[in-house]
Protein backbone atom coordinates (compact mmCIF):
# COMPACT_ATOMS: atom_id res chain seq x y z
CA UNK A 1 17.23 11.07 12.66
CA UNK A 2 16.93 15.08 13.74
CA UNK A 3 20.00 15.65 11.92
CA UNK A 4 19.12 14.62 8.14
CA UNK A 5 15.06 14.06 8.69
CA UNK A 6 14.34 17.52 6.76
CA UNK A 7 17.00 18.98 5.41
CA UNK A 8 15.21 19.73 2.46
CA UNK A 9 16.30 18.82 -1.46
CA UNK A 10 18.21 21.98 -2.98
CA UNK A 11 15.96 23.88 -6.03
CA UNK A 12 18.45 26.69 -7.02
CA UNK A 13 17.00 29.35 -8.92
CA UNK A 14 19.54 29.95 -10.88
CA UNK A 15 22.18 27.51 -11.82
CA UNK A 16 23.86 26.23 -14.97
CA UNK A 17 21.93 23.57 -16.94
CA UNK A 18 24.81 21.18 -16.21
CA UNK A 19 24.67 21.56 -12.25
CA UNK A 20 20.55 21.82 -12.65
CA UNK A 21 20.90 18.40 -14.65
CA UNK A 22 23.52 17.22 -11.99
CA UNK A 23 19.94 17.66 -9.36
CA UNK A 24 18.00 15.80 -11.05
CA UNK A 25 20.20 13.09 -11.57
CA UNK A 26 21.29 12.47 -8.27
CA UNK A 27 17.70 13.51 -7.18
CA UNK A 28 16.66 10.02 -9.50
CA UNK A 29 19.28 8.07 -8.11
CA UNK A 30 18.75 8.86 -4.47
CA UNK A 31 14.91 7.77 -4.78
CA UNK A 32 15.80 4.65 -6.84
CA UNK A 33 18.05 3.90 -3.80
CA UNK A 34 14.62 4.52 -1.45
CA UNK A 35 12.60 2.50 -3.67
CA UNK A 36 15.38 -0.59 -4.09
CA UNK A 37 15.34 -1.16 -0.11
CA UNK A 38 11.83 -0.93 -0.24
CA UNK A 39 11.36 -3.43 -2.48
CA UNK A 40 14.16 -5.62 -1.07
CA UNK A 41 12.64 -5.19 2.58
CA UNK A 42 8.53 -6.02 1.24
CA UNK A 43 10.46 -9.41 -0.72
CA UNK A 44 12.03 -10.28 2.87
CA UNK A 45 8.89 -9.99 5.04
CA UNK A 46 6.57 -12.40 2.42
CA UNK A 47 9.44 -14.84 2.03
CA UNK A 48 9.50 -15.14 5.93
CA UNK A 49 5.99 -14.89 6.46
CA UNK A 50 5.56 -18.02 4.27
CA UNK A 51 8.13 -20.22 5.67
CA UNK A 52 7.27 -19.14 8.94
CA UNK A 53 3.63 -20.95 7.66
CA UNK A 54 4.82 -23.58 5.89
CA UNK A 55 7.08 -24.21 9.32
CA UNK A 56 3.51 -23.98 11.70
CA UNK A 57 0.93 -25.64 9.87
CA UNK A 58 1.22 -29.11 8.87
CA UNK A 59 -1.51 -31.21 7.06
CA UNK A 60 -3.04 -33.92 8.38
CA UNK A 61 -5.93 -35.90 7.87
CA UNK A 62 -7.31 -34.58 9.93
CA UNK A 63 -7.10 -31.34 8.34
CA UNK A 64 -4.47 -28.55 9.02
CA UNK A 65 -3.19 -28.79 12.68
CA UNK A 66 -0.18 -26.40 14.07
CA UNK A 67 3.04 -28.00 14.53
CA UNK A 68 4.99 -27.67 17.56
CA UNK A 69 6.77 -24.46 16.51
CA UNK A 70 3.54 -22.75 15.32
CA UNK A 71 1.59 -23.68 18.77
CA UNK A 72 4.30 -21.61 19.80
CA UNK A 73 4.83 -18.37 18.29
CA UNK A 74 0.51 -18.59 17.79
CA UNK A 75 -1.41 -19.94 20.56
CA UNK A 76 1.51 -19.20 23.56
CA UNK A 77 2.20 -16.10 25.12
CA UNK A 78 4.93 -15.38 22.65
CA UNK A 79 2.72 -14.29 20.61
CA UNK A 80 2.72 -11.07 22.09
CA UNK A 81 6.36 -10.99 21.73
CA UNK A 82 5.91 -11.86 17.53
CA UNK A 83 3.55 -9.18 17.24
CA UNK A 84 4.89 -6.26 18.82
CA UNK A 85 8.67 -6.99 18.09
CA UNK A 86 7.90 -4.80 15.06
CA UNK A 87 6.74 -1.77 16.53
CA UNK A 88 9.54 -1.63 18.90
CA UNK A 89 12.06 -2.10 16.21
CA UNK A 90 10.73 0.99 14.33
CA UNK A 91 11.15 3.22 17.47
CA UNK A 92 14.54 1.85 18.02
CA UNK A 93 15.24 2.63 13.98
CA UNK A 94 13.20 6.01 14.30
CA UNK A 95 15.86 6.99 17.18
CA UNK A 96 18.84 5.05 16.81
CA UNK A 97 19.26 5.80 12.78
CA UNK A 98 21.42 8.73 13.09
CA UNK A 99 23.79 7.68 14.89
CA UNK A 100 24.45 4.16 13.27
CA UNK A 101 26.60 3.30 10.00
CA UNK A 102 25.09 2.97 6.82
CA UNK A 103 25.78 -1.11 7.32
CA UNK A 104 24.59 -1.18 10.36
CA UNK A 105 21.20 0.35 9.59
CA UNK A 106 21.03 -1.89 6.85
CA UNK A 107 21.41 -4.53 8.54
CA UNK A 108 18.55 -3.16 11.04
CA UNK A 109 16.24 -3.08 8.62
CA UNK A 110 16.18 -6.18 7.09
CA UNK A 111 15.80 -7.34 10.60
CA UNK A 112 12.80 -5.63 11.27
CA UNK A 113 11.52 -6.32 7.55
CA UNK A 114 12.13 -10.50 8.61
CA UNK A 115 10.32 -9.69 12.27
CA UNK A 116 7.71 -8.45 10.24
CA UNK A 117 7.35 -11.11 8.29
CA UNK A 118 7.26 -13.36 11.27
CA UNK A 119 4.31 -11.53 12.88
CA UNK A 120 2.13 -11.37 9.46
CA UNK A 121 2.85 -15.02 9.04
CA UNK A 122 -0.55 -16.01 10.08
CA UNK A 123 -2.51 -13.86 7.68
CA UNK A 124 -1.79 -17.41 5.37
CA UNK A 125 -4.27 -19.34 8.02
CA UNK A 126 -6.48 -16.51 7.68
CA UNK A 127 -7.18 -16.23 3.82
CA UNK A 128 -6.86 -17.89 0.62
CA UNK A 129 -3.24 -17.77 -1.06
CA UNK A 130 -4.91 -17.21 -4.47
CA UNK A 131 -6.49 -13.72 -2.54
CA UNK A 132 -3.48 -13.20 -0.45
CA UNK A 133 -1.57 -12.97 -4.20
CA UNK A 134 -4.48 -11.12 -5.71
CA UNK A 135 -4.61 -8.23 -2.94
CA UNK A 136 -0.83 -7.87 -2.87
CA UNK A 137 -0.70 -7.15 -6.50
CA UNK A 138 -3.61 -4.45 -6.34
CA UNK A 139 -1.63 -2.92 -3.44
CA UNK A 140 1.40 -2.68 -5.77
CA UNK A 141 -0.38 -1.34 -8.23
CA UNK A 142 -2.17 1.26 -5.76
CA UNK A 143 1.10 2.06 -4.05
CA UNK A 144 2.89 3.18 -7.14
CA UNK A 145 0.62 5.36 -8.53
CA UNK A 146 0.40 7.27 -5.67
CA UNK A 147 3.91 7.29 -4.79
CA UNK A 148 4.08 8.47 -8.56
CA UNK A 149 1.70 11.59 -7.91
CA UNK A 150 3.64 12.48 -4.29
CA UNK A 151 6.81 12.44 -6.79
CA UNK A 152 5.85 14.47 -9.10
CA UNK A 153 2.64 16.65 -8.58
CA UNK A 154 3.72 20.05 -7.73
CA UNK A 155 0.87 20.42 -5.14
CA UNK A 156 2.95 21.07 -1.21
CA UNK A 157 1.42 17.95 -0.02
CA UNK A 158 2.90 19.11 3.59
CA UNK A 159 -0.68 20.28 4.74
CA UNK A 160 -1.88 17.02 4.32
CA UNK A 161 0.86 15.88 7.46
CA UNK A 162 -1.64 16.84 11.03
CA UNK A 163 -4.56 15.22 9.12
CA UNK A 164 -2.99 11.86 7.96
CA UNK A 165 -0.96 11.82 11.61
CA UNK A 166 -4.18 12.37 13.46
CA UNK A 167 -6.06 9.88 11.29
CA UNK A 168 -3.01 6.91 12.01
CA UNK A 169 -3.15 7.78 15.59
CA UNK A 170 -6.96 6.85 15.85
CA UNK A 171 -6.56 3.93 13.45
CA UNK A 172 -4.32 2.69 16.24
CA UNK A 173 -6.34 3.61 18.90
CA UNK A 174 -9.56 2.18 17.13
CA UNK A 175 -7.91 -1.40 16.42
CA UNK A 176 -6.75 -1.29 20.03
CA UNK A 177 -10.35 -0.99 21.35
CA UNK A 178 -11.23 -3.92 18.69
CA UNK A 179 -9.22 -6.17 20.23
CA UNK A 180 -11.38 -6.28 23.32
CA UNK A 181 -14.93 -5.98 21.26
CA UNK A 182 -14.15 -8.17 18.10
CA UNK A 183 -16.73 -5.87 16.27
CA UNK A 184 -16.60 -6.43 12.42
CA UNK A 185 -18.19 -3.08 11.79
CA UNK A 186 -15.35 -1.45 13.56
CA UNK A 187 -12.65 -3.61 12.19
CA UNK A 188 -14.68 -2.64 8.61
CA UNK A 189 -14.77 1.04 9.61
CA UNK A 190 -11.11 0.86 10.71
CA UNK A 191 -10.12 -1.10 7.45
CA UNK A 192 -11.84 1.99 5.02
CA UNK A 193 -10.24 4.56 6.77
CA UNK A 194 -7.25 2.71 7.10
CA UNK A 195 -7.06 2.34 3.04
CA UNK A 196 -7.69 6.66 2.78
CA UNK A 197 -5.05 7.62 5.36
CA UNK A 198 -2.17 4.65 4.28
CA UNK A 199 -3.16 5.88 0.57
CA UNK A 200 -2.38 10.03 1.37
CA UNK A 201 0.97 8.73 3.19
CA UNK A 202 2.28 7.24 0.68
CA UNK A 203 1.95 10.23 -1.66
CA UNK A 204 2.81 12.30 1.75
CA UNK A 205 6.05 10.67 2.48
CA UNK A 206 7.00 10.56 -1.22
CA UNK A 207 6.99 13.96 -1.18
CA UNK A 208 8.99 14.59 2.08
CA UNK A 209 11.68 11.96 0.93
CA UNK A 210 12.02 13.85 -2.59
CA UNK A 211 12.15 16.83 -0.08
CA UNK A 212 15.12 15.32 2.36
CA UNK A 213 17.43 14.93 -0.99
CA UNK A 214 20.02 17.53 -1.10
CA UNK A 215 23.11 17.44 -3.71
CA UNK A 216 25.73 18.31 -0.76
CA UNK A 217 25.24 15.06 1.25
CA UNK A 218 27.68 12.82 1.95
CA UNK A 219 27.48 9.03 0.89
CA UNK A 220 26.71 7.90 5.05
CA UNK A 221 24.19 10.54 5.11
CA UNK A 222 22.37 10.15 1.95
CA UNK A 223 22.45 6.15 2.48
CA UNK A 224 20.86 6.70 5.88
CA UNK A 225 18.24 8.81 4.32
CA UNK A 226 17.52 6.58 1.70
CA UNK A 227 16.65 3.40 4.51
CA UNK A 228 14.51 5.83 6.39
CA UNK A 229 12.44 6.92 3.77
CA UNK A 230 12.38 3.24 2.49
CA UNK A 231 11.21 2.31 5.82
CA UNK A 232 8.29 4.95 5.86
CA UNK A 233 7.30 3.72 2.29
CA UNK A 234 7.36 0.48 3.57
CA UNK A 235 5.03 0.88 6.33
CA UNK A 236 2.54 2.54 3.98
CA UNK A 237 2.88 -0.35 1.75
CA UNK A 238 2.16 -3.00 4.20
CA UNK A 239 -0.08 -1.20 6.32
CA UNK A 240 -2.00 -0.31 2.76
CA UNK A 241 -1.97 -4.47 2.10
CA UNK A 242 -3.38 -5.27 5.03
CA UNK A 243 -6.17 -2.86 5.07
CA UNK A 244 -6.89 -4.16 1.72
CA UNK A 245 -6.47 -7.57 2.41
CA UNK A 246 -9.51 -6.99 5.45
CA UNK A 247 -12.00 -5.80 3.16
CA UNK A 248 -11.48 -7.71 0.13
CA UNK A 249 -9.35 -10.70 1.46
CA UNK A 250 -11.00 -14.02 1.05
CA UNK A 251 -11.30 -16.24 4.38
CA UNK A 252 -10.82 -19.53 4.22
């Protein structure tokens, strides 16, 4: 990842208007790129995350009861497995990107897009489809106006980086500690903040993607930039949903 995380997109001074049209071009290409495997990789987590329900949950008279396979990967101890599966796939993407093939890191993320999927599977035995659908789109809509601004304000957003960072870090530290206490004011306080920080890293990491272009790349390099900064857009898109989804989701 060291070796293409900030190399930084090329803004000659001075170059012919075919070569400074060249830029932009591939500049536009490159992000549509970033954007397509987002997109691709948000489509493969919901599509997972609701078979994974409709394969848990069956419906009974007696009302909804989990199936064998949802007892499972909910109520065992593989839950734990299910729910941090994620986090140790980004690490391994985070360090292992650079020196994989474009196919290969792919294929690694649409693996950890379908993992993800698997551990926000029960969010559908948590709240209401209709609000589930209703939340996602307001997300969207959130999510690409400020990837929008990061893309094209001319404001160095860089600044922003400690403060966001810091903020994650006690997001994650906060919603560890709610674990234990079940507070609803935290997981409200944590849920508000949550929305801020996800909100300036998406405009953030805009920026530094737009940043990482540069025209000389070759096509391995440039592809494996383009999964990377789909898979930080990513993360501020779901992370954005689900802190959403906690303050205006509707429980069933």
């Amino acid at each position: 990842m060291a070796e293409f995380d900030r190399q930084g997109y090329a803004r000659p001074t001075s170059v012919p208007g075919a070569d400074a049209h060249a830029i932009d071009q591939g500049l536009r290409a490159y992000m549509l790129r970033v954007y397509n495997y987002m997109a691709a990789g948000v489509a493969i987590t919901g599509v997972v995350a609701y078979v994974t329900f409709m394969m848990a949950v069956v419906q009974t008279s007696a009302g909804t009861q989990l199936t064998e396979f949802g007892t499972m990967i909910f109520n065992s101890p593989l839950k734990w497995v299910v729910m941090l599966a994620p986090l140790g796939m980004v690490f391994f993407l985070s360090a292992r990107m650079g020196k994989m093939s474009v196919g290969a890191a792919q294929m690694a993320f649409w693996a950890f897009a379908a993992l993800m999927g698997l551990s926000l599977a029960s969010i559908f035995m948590v709240y209401a489809g209709e609000s589930i659908t209703r939340v996602f789109f307001i997300s969207a809509a959130a999510f690409g106006g400020l990837s929008l601004y990061g893309y094209t304000t001319k404001k160095d957003l860089s600044g922003w980086g400690s403060f966001l960072i810091m903020g994650l870090i006690g997001i994650i530290i906060a919603s560890i500690v709610n674990i234990f206490l079940a507070s609803s004011a935290m997981q409200f306080a944590i849920s508000v903040i949550g929305v801020l920080v996800f909100a300036g890293l998406t405009a953030y990491d805009t920026q530094q993607i737009k940043e990482m272009y540069y025209a000389g790349d070759g096509e391995a390099t440039m592809g494996k930039k383009a999964i990377m900064g789909a898979l930080r857009l990513y993360l501020d898109f779901i992370n954005l949903f689900m802190m959403l989804l906690s303050l205006f989701g509707n429980r069933e």
